[in-house]
Protein backbone atom coordinates (compact mmCIF):
# COMPACT_ATOMS: atom_id res chain seq x y z
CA UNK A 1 -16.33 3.55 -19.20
CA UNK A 2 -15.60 0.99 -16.27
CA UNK A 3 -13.70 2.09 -12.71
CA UNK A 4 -12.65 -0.23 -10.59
CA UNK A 5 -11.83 0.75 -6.91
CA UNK A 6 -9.09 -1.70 -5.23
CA UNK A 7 -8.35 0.72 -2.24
CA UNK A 8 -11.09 -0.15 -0.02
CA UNK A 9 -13.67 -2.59 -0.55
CA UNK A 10 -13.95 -3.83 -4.11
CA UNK A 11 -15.70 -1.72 -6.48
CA UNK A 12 -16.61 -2.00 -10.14
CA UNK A 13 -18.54 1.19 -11.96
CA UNK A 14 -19.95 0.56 -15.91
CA UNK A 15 -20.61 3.85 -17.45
CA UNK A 16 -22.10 5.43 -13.46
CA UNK A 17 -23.84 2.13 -12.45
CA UNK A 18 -22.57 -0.35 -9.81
CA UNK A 19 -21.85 -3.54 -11.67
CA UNK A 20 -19.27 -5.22 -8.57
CA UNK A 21 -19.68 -8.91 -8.62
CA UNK A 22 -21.52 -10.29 -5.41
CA UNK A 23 -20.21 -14.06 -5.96
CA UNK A 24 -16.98 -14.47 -3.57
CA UNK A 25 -15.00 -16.72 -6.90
CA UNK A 26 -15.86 -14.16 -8.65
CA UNK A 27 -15.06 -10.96 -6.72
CA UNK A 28 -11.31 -13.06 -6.18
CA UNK A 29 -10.52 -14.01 -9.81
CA UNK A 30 -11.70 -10.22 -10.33
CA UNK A 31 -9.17 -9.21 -7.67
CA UNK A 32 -6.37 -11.14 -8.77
CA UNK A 33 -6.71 -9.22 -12.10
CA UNK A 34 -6.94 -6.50 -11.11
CA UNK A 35 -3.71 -6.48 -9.36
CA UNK A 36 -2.08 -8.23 -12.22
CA UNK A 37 -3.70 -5.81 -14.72
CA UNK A 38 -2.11 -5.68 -18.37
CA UNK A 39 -0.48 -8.98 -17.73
CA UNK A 40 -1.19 -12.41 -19.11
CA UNK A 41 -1.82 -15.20 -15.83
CA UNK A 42 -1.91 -18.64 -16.56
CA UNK A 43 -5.20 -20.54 -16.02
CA UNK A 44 -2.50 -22.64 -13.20
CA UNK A 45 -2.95 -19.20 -10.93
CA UNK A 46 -6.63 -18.46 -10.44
CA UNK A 47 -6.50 -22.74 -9.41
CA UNK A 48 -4.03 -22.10 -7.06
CA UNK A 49 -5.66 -19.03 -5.60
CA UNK A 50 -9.23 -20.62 -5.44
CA UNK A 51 -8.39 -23.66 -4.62
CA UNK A 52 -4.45 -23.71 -3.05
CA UNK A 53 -3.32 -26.94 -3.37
CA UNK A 54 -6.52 -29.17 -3.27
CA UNK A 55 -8.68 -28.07 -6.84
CA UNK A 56 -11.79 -30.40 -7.65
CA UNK A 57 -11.09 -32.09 -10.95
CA UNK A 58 -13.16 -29.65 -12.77
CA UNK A 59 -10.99 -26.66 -11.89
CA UNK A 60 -10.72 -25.70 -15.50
CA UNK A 61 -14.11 -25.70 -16.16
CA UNK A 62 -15.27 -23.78 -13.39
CA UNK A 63 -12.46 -21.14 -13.46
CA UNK A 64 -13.51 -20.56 -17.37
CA UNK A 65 -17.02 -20.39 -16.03
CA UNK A 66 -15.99 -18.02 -13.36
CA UNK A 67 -14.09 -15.62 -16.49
CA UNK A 68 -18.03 -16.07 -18.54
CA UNK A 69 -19.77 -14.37 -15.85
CA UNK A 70 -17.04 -11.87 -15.17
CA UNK A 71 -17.23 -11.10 -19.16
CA UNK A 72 -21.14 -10.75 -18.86
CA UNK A 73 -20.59 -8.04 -16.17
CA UNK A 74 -17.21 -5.95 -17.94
CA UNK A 75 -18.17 -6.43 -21.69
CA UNK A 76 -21.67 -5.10 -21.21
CA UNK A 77 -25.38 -7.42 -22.96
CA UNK A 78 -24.44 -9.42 -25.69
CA UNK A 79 -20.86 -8.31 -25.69
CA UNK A 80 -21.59 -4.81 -26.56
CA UNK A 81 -18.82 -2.87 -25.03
CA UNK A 82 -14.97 -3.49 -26.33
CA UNK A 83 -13.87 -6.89 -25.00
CA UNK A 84 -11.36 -6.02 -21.86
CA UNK A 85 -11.47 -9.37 -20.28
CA UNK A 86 -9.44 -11.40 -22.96
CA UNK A 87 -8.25 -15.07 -23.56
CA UNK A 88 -4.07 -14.86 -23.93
CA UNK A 89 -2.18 -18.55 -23.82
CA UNK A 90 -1.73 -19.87 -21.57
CA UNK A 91 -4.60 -17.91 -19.57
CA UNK A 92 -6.37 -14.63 -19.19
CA UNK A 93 -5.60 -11.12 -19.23
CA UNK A 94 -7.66 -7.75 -18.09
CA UNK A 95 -7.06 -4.61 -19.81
CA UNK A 96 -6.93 -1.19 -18.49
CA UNK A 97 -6.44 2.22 -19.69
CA UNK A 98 -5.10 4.87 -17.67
CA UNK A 99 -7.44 6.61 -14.72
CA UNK A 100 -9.83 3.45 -14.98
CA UNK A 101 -8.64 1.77 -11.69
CA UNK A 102 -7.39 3.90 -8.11
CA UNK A 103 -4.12 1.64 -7.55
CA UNK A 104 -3.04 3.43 -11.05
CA UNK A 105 -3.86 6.96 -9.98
CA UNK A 106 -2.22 6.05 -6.74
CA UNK A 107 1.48 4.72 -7.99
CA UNK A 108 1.19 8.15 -10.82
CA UNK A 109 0.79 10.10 -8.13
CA UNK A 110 3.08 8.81 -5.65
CA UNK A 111 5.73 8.75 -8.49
CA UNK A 112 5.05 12.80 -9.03
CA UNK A 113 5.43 13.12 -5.04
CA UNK A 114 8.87 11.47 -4.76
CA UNK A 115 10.27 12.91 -7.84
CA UNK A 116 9.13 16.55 -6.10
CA UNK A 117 11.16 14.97 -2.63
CA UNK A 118 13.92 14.04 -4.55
CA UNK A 119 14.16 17.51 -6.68
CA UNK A 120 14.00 19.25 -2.94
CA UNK A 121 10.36 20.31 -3.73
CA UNK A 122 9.54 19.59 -0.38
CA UNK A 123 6.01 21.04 0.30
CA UNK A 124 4.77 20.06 -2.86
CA UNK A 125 6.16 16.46 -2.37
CA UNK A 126 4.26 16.58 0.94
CA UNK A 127 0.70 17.53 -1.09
CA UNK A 128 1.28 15.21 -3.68
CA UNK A 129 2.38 12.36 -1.82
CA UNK A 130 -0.61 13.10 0.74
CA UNK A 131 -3.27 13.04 -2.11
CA UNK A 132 -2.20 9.36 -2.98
CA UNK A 133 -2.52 8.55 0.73
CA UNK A 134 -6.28 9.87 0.31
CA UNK A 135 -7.02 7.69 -2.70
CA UNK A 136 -7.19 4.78 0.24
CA UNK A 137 -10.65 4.09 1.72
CA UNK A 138 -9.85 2.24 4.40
CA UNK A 139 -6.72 0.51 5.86
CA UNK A 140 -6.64 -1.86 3.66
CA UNK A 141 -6.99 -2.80 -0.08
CA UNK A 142 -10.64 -5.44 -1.09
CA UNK A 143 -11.19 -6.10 2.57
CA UNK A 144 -14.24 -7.64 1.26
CA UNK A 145 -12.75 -10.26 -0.74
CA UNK A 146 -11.31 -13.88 0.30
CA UNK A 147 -7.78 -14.16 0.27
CA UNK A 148 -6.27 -17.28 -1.54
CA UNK A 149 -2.38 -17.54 -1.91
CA UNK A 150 -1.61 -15.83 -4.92
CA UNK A 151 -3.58 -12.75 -4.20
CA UNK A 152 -2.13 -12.56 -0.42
CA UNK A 153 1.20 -12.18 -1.52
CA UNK A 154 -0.43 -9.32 -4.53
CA UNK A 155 -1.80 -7.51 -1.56
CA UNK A 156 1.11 -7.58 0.80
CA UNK A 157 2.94 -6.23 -2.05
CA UNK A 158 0.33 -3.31 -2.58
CA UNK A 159 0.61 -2.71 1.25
CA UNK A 160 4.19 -2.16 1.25
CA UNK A 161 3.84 0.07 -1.71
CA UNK A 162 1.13 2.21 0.92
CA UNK A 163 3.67 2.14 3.67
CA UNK A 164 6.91 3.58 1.57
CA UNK A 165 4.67 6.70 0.25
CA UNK A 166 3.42 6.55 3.76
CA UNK A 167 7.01 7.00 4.88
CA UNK A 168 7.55 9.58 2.30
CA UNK A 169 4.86 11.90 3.39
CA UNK A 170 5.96 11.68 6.89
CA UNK A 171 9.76 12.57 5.90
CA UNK A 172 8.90 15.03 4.09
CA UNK A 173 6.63 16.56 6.87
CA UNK A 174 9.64 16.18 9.02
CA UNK A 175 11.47 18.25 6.72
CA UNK A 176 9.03 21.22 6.95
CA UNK A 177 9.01 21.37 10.62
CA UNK A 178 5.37 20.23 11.17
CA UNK A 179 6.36 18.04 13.89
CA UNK A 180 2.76 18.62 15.88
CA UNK A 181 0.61 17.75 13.20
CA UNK A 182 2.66 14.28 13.50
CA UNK A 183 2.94 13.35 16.94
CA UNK A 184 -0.63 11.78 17.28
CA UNK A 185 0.14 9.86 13.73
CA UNK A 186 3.73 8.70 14.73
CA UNK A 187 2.57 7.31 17.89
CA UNK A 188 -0.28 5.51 16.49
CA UNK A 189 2.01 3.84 13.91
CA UNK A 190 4.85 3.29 16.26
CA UNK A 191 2.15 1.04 18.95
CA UNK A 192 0.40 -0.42 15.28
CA UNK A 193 4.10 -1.54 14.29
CA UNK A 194 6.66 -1.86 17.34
CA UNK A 195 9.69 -3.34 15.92
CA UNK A 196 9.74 -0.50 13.00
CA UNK A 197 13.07 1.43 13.83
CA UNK A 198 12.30 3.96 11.19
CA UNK A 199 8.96 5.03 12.78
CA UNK A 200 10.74 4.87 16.55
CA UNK A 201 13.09 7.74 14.81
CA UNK A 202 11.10 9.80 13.28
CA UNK A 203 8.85 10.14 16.93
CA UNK A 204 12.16 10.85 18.47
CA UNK A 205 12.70 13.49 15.97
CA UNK A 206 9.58 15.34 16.04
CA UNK A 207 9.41 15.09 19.77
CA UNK A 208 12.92 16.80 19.92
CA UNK A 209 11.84 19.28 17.24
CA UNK A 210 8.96 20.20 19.59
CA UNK A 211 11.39 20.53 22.26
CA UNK A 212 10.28 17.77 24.49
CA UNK A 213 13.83 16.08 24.77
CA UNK A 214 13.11 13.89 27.48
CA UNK A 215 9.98 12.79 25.94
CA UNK A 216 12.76 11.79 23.19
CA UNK A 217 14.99 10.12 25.01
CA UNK A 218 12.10 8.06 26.84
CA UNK A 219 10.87 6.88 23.40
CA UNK A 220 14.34 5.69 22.81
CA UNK A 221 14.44 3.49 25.87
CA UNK A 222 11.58 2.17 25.14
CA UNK A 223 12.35 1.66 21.55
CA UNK A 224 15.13 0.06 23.11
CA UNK A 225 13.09 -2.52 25.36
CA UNK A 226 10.77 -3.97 22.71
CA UNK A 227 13.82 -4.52 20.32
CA UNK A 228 15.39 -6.49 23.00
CA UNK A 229 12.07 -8.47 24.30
CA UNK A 230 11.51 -9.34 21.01
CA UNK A 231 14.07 -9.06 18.46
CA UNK A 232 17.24 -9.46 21.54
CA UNK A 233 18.69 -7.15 19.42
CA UNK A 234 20.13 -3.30 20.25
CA UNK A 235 18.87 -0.32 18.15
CA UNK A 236 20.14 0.55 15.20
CA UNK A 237 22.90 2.78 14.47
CA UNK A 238 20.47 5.48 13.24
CA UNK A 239 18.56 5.22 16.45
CA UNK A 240 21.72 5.68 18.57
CA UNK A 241 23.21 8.40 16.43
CA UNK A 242 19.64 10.27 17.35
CA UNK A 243 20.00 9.37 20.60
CA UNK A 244 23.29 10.68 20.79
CA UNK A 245 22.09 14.44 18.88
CA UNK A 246 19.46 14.73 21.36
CA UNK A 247 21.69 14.14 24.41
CA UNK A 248 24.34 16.45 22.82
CA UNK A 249 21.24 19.22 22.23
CA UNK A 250 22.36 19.26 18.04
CA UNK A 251 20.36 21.08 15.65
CA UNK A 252 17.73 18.31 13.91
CA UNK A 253 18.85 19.41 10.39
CA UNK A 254 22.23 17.25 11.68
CA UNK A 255 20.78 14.15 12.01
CA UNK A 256 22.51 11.20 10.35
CA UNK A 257 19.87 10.44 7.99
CA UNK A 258 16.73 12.79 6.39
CA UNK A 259 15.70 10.56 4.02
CA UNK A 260 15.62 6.41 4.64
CA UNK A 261 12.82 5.75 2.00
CA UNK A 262 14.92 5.98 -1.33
C-alpha cells in the first residue's frame, strides 16, 4: 500500500517503509501529481513547472526520465506492484485510491464538518472540521519542495482550501460561545493577515462575547487604520454593523452575519 503525506513536508510510505524521493525534479514532478491526482497532465506542464519558460532542448527526455525513476520508487523492483504512475496522451497520470494520500482525508472530512454546520450540528461541525485542521503538519503544504509555476498556483489553491475550513472551525466556535479558547488564535491570525475583514470581526465578536467591549471597539479602530494605510478604504459594512451592536450593547446572536464562509 503507498501513503503519500502532502500536508507538511513531502512524504511517500510503500507498504511501512519510507520510499520519498530525495532528488528536488523528482520530489516536484511528484508534487505536481500529487495535487493533480486522478487527472491526466500534459508532458507541456511538468516543462513549464521545471523549467518556466526557458527548458533545455531535451526537456522531453529528461521529464520522461524524471517519470522512470519515479516508477522505480511507486511500482515497487521490476514493476512488481500494480502500475499507479501511468502514461495517458498527451502526458501522465497518478492514481490514487481513497485514504492513500492526507489532502483526500482532509477535503472528506472537511466536507462531513460543513455539511454538520450547515444541518445546525454545530459542536460536531466544530470536531469534525477541527480534525481536518490536525491532518496539517505544519503551516504549510511540501515546504520541502521547489516551487515552479504550475505547482505555486496548485498550492495557493490548497492553502485557500486550509483557510475556508479554517474559517469554518472558528465560526462555528463562535457559535458555541467559546470565545476564550479563541482570543489568542484570532489575534495571531488577525497580525499574520491584517487586511482580512472577516478575521477583524470575528476578534470583535469574541472580545464582546467576553465582555470586554472596549477592547472591541479598539480592535475596530484599528481595523479601521490599517484598511485605510493600506487599502484607503473604510471597513466593511459587516464591520460597521458590529461596530454599531457593540456600541448599542445588542445581544451577539444579532449580529448581521453568523456565517460568511458558505
Amino acid at each position: 500500500m503507498i501513503h503519500y503525506r502532502i500536508l507538511g513536508p513531502l512524504e511517500v510510505e510503500v507498504d511501512g517503509a519510507s520510499c520519498t524521493p530525495t532528488a528536488p525534479k523528482n520530489r516536484q514532478v511528484l508534487a505536481l501529481l500529487l495535487l493533480n491526482a486522478g487527472r491526466v497532465l500534459p508532458i507541456e506542464s511538468f516543462i513549464e513547472e521545471l523549467w518556466d519558460a526557458n527548458p533545455p532542448a531535451s526537456a522531453v527526455t529528461t521529464t520522461q526520465t524524471y517519470m522512470y525513476q519515479l516508477r522505480k520508487i511507486l511500482h515497487g523492483k521490476g514493476g512488481s506492484r500494480e502500475p499507479v504512475l501511468l502514461t495517458r496522451a498527451p502526458g501522465y497520470l497518478l492514481r490514487v485510491q481513497q485514504g492513500q494520500t492526507d489532502v483526500e482525508s482532509f477535503d472528506r472530512i472537511a466536507a462531513q464538518g460543513r455539511a454538520m454546520l450547515a444541518a445546525g450540528e454545530v459542536e460536531r461541525a466544530a470536531e469534525r472540521l477541527s480534525q481536518a485542521l490536525n491532518l496539517w503538519r505544519g503551516p504549510a503544504a511540501m515546504p520541502d519542495v521547489s516551487r515552479g509555476p504550475l505547482l505555486q498556483a496548485n498550492l495557493a489553491a490548497l492553502e485557500e482550501r486550509r483557510i475556508r475550513v479554517l474559517y469554518e472551525r472558528i465560526e462555528a466556535d463562535l457559535m458555541l460561545g467559546r470565545y476564550a479558547g479563541l482570543m489568542a488564535e484570532l489575534r495571531r491570525l488577525v497580525a499574520e493577515r491584517p487586511l482580512d475583514e472577516w478575521l477583524h470581526c470575528r476578534l470583535m465578536a469574541a472580545l464582546y462575547g467576553l465582555g470586554r467591549r472596549g477592547e472591541a471597539l479598539t480592535a475596530y479602530h484599528q481595523a479601521s487604520q490599517v484598511l485605510q494605510e493600506h487599502l484607503g478604504l473604510d471597513p466593511s459594512a459587516e464591520l460597521r454593523q458590529m461596530q454599531r451592536l457593540v456600541l448599542a450593547g445588542r445581544p451577539l446572536e444579532t449580529a448581521p452575519a453568523r456565517s460568511l464562509v458558505s
